[in-house]
N, C-alpha and C. Protein backbone atom coordinates (compact mmCIF):
# COMPACT_ATOMS: atom_id res chain seq x y z
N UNK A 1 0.83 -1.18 0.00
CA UNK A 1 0.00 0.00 0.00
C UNK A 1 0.88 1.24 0.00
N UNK A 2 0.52 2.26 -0.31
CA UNK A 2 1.11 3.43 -0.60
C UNK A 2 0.98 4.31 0.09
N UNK A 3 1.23 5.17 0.39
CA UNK A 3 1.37 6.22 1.87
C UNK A 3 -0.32 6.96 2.03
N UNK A 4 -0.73 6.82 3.25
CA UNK A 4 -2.08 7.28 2.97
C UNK A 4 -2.07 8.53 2.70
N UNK A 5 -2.95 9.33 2.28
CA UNK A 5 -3.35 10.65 1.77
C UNK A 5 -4.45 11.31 2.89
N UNK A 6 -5.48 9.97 3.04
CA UNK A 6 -6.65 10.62 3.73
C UNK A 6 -6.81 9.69 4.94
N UNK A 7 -7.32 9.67 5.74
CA UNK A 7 -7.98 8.65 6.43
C UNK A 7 -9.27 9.45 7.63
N UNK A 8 -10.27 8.82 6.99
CA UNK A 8 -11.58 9.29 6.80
C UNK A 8 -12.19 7.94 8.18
N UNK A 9 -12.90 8.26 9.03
CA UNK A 9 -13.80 7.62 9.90
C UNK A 9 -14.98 7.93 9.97
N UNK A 10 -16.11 7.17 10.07
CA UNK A 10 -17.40 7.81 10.16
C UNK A 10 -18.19 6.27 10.77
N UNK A 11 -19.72 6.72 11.51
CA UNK A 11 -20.30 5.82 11.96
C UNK A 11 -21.50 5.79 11.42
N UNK A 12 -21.92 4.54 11.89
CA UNK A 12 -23.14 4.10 11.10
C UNK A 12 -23.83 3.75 12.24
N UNK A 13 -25.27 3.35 12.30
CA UNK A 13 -26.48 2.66 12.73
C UNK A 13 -26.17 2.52 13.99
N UNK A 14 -26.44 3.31 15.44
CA UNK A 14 -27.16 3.32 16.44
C UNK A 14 -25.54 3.22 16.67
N UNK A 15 -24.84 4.11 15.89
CA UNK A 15 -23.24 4.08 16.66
C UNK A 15 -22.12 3.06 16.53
N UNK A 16 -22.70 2.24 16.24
CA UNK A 16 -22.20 0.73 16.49
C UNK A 16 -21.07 0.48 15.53
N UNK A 17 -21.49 0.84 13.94
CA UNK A 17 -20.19 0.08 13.38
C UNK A 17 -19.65 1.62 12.72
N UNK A 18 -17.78 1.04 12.76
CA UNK A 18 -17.15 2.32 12.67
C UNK A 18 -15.90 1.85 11.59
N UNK A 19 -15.92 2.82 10.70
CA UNK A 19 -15.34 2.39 9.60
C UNK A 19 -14.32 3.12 9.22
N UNK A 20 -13.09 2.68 8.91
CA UNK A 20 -11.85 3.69 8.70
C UNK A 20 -11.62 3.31 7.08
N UNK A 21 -11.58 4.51 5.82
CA UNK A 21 -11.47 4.60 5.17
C UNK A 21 -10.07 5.31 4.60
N UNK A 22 -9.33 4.71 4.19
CA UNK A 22 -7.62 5.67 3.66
C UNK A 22 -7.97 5.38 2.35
N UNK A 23 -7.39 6.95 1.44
CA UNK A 23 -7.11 7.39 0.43
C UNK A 23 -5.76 7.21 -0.01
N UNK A 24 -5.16 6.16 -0.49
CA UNK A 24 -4.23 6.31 -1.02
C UNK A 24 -3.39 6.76 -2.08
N UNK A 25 -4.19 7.20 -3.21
CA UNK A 25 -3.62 8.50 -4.31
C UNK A 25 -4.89 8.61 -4.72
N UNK A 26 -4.83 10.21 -5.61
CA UNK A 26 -5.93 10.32 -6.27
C UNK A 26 -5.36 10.17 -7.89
N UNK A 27 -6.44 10.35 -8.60
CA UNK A 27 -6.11 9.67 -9.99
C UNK A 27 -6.97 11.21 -10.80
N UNK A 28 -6.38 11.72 -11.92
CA UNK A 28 -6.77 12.07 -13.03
C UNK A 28 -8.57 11.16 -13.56
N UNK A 29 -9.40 12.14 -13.64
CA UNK A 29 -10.48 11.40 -14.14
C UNK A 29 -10.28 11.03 -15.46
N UNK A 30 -10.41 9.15 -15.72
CA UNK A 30 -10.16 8.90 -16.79
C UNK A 30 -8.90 8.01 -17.02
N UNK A 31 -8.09 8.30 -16.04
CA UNK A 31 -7.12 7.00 -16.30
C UNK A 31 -6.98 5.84 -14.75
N UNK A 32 -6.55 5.40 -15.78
CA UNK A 32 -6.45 3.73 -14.80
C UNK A 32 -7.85 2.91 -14.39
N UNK A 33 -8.41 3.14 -15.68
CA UNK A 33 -10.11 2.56 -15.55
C UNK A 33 -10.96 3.01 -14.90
N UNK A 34 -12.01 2.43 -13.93
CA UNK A 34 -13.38 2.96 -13.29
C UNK A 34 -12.80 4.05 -12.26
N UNK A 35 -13.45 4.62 -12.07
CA UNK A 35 -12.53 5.09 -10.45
C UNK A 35 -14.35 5.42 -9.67
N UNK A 36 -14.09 5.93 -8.58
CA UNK A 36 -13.18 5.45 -7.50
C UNK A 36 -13.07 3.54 -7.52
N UNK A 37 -12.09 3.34 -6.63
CA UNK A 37 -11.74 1.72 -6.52
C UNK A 37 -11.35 1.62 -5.41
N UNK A 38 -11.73 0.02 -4.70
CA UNK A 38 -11.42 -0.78 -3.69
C UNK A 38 -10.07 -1.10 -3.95
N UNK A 39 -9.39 -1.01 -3.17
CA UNK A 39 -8.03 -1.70 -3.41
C UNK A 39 -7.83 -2.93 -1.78
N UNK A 40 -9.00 -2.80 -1.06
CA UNK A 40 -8.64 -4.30 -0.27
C UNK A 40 -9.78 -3.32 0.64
N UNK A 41 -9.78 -4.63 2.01
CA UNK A 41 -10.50 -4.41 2.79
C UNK A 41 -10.54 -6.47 3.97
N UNK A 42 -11.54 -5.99 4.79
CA UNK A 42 -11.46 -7.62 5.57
C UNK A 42 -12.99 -7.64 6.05
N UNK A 43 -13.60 -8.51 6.10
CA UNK A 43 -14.86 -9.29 6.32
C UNK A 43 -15.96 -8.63 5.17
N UNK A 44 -16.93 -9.29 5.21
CA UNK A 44 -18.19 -8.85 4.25
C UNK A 44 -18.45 -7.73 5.17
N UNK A 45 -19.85 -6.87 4.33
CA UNK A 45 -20.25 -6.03 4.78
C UNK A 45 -21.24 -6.57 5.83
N UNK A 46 -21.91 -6.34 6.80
CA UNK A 46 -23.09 -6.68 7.24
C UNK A 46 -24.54 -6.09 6.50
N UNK A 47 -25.59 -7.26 6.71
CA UNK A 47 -26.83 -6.60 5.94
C UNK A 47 -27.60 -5.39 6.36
N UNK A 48 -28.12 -4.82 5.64
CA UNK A 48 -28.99 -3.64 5.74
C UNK A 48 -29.84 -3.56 7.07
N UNK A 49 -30.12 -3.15 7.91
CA UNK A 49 -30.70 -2.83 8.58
C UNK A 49 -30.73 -4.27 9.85
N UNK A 50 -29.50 -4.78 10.14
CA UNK A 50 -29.42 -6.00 11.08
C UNK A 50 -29.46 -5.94 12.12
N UNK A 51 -29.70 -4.09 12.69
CA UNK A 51 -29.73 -4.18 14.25
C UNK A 51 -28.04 -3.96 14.68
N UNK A 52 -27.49 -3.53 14.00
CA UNK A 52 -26.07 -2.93 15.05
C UNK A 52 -24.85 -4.33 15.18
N UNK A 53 -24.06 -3.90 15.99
CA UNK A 53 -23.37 -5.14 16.13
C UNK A 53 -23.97 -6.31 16.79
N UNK A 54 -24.62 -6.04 17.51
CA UNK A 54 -25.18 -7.10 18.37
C UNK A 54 -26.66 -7.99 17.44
N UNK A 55 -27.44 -7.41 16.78
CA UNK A 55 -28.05 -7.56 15.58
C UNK A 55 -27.86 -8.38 14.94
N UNK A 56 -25.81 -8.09 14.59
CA UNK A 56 -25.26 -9.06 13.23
C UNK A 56 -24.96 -10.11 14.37
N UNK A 57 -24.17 -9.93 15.49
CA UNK A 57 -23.75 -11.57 16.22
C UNK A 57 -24.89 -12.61 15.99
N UNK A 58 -26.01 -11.85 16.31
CA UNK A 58 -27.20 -12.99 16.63
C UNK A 58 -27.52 -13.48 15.05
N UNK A 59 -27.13 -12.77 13.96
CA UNK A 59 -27.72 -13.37 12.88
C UNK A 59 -26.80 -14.19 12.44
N UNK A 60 -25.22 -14.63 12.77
CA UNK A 60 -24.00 -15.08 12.19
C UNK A 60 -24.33 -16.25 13.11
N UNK A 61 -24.68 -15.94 14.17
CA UNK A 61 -25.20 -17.16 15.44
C UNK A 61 -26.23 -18.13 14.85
N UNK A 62 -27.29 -17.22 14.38
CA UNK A 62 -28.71 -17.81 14.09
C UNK A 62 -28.31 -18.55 12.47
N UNK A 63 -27.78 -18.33 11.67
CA UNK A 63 -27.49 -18.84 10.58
C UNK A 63 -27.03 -19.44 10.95
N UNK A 64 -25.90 -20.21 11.89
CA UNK A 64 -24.94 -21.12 11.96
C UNK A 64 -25.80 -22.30 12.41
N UNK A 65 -26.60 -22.54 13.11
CA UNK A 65 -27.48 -23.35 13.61
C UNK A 65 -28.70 -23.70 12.90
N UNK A 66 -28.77 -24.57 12.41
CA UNK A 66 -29.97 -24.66 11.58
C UNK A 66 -31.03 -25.31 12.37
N UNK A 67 -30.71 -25.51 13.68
CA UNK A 67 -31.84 -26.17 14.50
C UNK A 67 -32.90 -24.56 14.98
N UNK A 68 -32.05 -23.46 14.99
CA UNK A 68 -32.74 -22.58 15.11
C UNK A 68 -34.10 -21.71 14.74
N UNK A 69 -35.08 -21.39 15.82
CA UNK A 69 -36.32 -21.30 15.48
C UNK A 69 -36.29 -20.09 14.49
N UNK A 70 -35.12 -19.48 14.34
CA UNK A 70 -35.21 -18.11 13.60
C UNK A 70 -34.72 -18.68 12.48
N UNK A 71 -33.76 -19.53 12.15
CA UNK A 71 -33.13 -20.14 10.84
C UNK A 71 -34.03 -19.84 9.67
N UNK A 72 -34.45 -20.12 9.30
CA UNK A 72 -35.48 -20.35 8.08
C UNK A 72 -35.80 -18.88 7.49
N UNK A 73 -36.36 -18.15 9.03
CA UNK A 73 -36.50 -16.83 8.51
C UNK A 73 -35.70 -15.80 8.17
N UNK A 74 -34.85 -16.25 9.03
CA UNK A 74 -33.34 -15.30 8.80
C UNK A 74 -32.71 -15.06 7.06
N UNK A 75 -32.14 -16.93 6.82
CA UNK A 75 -32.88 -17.11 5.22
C UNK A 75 -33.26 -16.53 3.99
N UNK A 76 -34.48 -16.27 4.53
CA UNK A 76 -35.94 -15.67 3.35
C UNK A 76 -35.78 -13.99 3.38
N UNK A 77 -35.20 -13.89 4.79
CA UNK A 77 -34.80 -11.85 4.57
C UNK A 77 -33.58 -11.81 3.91
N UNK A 78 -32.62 -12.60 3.95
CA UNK A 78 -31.13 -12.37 3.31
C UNK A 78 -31.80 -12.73 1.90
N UNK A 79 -32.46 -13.47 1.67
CA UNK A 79 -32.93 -14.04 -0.27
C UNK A 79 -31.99 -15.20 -0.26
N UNK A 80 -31.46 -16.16 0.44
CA UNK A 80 -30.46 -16.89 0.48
C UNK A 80 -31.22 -18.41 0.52
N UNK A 81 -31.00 -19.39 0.08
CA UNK A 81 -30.92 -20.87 -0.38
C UNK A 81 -30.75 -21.20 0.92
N UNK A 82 -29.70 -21.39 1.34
CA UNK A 82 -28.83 -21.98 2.47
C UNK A 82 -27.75 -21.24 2.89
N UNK A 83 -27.33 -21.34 4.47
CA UNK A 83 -26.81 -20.99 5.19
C UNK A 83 -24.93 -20.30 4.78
N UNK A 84 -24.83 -21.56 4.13
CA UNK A 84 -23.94 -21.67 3.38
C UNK A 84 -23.08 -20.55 2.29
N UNK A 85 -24.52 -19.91 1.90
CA UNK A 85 -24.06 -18.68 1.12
C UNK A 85 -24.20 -17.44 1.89
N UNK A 86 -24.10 -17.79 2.83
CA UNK A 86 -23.44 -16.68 3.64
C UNK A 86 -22.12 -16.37 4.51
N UNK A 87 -20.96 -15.86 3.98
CA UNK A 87 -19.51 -15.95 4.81
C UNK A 87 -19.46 -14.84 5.03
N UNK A 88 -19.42 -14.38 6.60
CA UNK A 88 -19.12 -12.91 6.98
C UNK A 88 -17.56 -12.29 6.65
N UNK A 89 -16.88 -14.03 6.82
CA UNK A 89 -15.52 -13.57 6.63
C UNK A 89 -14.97 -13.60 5.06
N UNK A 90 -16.06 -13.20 4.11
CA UNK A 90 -15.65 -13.03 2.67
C UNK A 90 -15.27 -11.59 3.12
N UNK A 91 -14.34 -10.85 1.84
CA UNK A 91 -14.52 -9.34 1.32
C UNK A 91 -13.83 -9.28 -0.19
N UNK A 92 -14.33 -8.88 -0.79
CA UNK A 92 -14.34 -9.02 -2.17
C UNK A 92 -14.42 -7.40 -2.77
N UNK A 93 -13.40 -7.09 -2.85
CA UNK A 93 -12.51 -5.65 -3.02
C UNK A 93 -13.62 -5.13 -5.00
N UNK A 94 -13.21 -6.06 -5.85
CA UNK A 94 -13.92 -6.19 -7.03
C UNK A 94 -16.28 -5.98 -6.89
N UNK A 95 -16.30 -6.69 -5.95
CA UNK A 95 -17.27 -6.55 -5.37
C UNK A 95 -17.65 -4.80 -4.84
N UNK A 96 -17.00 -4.26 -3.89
CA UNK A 96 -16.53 -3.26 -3.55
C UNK A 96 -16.72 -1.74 -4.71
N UNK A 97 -15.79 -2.18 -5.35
CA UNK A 97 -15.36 -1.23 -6.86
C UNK A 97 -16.65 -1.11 -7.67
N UNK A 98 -17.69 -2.57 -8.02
CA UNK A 98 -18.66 -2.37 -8.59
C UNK A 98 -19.68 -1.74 -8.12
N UNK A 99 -20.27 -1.59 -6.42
CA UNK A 99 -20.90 -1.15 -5.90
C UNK A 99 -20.39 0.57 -5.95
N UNK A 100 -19.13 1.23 -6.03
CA UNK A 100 -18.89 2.48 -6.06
C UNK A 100 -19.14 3.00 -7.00
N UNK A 101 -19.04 2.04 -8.25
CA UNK A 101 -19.48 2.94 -9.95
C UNK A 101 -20.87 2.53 -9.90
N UNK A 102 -21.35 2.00 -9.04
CA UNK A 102 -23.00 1.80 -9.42
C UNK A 102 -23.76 3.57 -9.22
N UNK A 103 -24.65 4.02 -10.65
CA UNK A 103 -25.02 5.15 -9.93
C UNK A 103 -25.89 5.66 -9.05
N UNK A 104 -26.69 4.42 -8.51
CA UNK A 104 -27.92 4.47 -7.35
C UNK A 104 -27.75 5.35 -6.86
């Protein structure tokens, strides 16, 4: 990584999750492909509206157990098959990059 430029913090949802963002160069609009870009990061994001940190434990909990009375439903709100397609400990930088050029 390259010497930071920026490093940006800000919080989200009932305080709870806190996110440190570094700028490591800026780029000319137009070269070196899409911009802005992910260049790394560690765990998935958590889902939309999960209730905070404590929110996501119980849902990483509740997915892991499929004997669980919440299992099923937990599930049908993520849009997910099985348990399985869910890894908190993915992060997928490319993933990342596409969501920043998205223009929503």
């Amino acid at each position: 990584m390259g010497c930071p430029i920026d490093l940006a913090r800000y919080r989200l949802v009932f305080g709870a999750w806190d996110h440190e963002i570094m700028v490591e160069k800026v780029l000319e609009p137009g070269k070196e492909g899409t911009l802005p870009r992910c260049a790394g990061g560690r765990r998935a994001a958590p889902p939309e509206d999960c209730g905070g940190i404590w929110g996501y434990a119980d849902l990483v909990e509740i997915l892991a157990d499929p004997a669980h009375e919440d299992h099923a439903d937990r599930l049908e709100w993520l849009g997910l098959d099985a348990a399985a397609d869910f890894d908190p400990g993915v992060f997928s930088a490319s993933e990342v990059t596409k969501g920043l050029s998205d223009p929503r």
